[in-house]
Protein backbone atom coordinates (compact mmCIF):
# COMPACT_ATOMS: atom_id res chain seq x y z
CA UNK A 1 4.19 -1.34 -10.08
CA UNK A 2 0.65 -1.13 -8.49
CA UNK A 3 -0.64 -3.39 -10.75
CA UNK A 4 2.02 -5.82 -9.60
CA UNK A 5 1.50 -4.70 -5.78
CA UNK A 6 -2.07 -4.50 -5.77
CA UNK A 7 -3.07 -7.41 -7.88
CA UNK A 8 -5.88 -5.59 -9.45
CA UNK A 9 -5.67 -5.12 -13.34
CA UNK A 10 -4.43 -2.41 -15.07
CA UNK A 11 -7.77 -0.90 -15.97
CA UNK A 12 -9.05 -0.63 -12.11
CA UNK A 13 -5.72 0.88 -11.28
CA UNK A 14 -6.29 3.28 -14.29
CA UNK A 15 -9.70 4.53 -13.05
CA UNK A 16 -8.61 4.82 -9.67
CA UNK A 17 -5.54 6.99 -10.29
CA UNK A 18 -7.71 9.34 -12.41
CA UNK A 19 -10.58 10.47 -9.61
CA UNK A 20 -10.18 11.26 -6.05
CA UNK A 21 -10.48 8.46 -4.05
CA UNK A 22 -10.91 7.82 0.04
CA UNK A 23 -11.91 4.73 1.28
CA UNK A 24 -11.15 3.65 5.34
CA UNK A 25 -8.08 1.35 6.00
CA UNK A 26 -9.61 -1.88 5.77
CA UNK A 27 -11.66 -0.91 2.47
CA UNK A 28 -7.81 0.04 1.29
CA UNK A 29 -6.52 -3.46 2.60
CA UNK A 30 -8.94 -4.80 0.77
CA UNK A 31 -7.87 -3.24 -2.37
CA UNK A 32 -4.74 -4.08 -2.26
CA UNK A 33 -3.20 -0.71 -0.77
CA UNK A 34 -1.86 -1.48 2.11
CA UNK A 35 -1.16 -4.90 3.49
CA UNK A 36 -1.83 -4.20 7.04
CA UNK A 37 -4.30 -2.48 9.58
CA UNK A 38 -2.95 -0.91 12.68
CA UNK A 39 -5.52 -1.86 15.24
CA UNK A 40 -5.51 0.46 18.86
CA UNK A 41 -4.61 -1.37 21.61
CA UNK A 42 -7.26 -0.08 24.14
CA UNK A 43 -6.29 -2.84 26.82
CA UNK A 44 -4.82 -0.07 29.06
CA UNK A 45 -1.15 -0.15 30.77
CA UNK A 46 0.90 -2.89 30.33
């Protein structure tokens, strides 16, 4: 399934379920993790 979801072959997937790994959201979007980074809205009250 992540290999499907991700994109990334089965050997990266592999390796990366086998160590700890952190990376920030957009290094994860990047990777194929997530598909979308929640950005603060810090244009005060609406």
């Amino acid at each position: 399934v992540y290999v499907q979801r991700t994109g990334n072959p089965l050997w990266v997937v592999s390796e990366d379920m086998e160590r700890d790994v952190f990376m920030s959201a957009t290094e994860a979007q990047a990777h194929g993790i997530v598909d979308l980074v929640a950005v603060e809205n810090t244009g005060g009250l609406v």
